[in-house]
N, C-alpha and C. Protein backbone atom coordinates (compact mmCIF):
# COMPACT_ATOMS: atom_id res chain seq x y z
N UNK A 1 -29.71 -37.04 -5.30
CA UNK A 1 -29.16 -36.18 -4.26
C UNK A 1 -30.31 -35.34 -3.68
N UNK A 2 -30.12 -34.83 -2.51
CA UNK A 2 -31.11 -34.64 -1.95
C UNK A 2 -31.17 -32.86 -2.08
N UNK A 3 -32.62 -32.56 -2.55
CA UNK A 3 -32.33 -30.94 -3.49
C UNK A 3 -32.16 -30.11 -2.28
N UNK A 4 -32.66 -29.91 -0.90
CA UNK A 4 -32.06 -28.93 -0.29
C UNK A 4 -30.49 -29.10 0.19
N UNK A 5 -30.23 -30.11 0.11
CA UNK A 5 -28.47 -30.30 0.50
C UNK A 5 -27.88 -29.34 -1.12
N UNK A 6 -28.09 -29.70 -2.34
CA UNK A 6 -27.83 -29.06 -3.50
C UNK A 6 -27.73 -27.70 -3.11
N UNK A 7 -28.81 -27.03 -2.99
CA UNK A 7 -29.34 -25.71 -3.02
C UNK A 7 -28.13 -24.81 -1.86
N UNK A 8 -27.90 -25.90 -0.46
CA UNK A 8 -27.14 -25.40 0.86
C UNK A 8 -25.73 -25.31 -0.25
N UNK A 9 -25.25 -26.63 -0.86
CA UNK A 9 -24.09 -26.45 -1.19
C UNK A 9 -23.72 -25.29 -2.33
N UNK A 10 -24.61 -25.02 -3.68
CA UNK A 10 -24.67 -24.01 -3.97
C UNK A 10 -24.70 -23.05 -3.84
N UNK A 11 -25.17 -22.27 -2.60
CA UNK A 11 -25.86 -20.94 -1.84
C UNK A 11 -24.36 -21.00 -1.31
N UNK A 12 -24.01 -22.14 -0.43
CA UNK A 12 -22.44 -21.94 0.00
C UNK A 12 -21.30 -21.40 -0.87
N UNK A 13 -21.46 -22.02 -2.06
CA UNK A 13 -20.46 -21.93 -3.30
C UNK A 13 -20.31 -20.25 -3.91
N UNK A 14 -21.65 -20.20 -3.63
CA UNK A 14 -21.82 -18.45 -4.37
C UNK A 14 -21.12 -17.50 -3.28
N UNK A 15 -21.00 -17.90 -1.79
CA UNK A 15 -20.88 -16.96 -0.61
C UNK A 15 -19.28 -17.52 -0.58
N UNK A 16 -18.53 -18.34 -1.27
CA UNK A 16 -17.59 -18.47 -0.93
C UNK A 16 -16.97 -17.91 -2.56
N UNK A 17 -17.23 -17.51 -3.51
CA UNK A 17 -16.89 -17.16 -4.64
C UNK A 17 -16.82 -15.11 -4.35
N UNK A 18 -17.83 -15.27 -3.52
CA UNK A 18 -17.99 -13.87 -3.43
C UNK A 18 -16.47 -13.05 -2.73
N UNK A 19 -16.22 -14.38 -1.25
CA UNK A 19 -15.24 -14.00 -0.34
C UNK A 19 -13.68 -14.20 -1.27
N UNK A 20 -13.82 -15.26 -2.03
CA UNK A 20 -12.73 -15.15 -3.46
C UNK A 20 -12.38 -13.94 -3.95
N UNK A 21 -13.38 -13.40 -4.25
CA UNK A 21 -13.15 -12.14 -5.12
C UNK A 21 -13.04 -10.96 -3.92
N UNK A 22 -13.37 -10.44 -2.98
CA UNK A 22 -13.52 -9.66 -2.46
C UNK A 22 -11.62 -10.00 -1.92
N UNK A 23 -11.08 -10.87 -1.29
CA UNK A 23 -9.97 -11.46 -1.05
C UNK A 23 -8.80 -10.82 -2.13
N UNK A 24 -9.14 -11.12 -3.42
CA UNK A 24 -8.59 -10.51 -4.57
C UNK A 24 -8.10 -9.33 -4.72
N UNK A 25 -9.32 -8.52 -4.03
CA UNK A 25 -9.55 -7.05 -4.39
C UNK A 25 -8.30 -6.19 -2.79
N UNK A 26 -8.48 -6.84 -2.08
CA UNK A 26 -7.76 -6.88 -0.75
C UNK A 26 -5.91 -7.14 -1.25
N UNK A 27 -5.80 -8.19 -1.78
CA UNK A 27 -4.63 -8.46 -2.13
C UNK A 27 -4.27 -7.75 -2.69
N UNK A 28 -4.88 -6.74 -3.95
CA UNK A 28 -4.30 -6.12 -5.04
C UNK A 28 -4.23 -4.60 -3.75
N UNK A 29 -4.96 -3.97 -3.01
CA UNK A 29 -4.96 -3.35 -2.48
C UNK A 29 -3.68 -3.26 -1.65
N UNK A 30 -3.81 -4.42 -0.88
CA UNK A 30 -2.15 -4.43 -0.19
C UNK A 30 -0.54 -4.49 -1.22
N UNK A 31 -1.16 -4.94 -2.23
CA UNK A 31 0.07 -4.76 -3.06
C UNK A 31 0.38 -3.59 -2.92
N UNK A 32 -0.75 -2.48 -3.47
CA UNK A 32 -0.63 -1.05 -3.91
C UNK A 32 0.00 -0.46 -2.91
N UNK A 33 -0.54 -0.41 -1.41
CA UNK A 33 -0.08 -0.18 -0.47
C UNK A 33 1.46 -0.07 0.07
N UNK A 34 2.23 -1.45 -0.32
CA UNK A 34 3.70 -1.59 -0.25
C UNK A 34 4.39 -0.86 -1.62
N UNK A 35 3.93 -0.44 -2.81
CA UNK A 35 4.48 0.10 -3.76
C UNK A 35 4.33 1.60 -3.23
N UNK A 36 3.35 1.90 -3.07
CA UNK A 36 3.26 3.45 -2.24
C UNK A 36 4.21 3.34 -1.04
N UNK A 37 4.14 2.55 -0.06
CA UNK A 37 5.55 2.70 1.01
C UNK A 37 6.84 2.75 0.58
N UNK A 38 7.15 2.08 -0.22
CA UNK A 38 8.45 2.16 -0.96
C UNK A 38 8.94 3.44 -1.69
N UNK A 39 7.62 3.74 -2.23
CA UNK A 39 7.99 5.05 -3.17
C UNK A 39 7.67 6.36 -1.77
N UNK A 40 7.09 6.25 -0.68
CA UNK A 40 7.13 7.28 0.52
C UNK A 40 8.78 7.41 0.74
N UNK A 41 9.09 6.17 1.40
CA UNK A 41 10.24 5.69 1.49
C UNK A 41 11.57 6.35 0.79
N UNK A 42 11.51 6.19 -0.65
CA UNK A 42 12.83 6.31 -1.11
C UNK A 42 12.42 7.91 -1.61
N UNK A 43 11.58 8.68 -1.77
CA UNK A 43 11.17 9.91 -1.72
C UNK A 43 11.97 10.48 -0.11
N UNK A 44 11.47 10.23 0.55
CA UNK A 44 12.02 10.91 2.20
C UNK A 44 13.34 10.85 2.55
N UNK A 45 13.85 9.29 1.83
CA UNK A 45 15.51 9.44 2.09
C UNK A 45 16.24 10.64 0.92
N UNK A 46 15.80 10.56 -0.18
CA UNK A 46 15.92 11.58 -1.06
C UNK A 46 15.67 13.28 -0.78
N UNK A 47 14.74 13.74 0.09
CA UNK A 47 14.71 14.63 0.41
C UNK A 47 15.52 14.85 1.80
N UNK A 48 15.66 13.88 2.78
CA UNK A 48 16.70 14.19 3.54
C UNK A 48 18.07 14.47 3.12
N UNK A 49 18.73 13.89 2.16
CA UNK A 49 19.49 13.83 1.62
C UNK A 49 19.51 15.07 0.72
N UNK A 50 18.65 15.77 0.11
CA UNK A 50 19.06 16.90 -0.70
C UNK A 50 19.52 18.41 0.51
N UNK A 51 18.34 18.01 1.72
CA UNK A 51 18.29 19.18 2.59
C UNK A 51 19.58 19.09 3.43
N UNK A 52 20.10 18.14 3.60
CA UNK A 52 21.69 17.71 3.78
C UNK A 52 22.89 18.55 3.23
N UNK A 53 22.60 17.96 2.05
CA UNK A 53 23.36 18.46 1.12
C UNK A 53 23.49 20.16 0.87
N UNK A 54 22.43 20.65 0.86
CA UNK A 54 22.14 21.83 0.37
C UNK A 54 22.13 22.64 1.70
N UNK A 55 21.98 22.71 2.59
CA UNK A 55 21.74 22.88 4.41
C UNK A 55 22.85 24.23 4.35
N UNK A 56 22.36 24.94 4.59
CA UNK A 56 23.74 26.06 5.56
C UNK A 56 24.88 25.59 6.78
N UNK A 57 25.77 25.67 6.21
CA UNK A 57 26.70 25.31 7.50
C UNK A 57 26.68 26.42 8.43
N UNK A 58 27.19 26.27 9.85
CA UNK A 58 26.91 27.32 10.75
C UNK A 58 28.21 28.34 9.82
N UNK A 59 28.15 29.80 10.22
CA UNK A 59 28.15 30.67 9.75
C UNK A 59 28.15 31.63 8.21
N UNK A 60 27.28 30.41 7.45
CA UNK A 60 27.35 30.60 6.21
C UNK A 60 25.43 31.68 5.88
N UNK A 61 24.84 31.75 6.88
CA UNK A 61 23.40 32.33 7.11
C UNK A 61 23.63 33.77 7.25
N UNK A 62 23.44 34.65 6.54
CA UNK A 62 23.71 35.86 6.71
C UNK A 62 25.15 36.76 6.54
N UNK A 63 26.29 35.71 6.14
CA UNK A 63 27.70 36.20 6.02
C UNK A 63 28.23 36.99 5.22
N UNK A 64 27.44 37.43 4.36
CA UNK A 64 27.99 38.33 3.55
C UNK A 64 27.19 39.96 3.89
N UNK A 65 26.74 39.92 5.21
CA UNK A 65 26.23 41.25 5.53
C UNK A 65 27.29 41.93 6.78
C-alpha cells in the first residue's frame, strides 16, 4: 500500500475520531439542555399556579382596615 495514502487515511481517521467525540460531548449537552427545559417548565407552571391560588381576590387587599 502506498505509505502516503496510509498516513492521508490515518491523519483522516484521527480528525474524524476527534469530530466523534466532540459530537458526543454536544449530544450529552443537548440532553442536559431539554432536562433543564422541562424542569424551567414544570417549575413556572407550578409557580403560576401557587400565585393563582394564593392571589388576593378583588376586595380582599386591605379589608380589614
Amino acid at each position: 500500500m502506498d505509505r502516503e495514502l496510509l498516513e492521508r487515511i490515518t491523519a483522516r481517521r484521527a480528525e474524524l475520531d476527534e469530530l466523534e467525540k466532540q459530537l458526543a460531548e454536544v449530544r450529552a449537552e443537548l440532553d442536559e439542555l431539554a432536562v433543564a427545559e422541562k424542569v424551567l417548565e414544570r417549575m413556572s407552571r407550578q409557580l403560576a399556579e401557587e400565585r393563582a391560588t394564593f392571589a388576593p381576590t378583588p376586595g380582599q387587599v386591605g379589608a380589614g382596615r
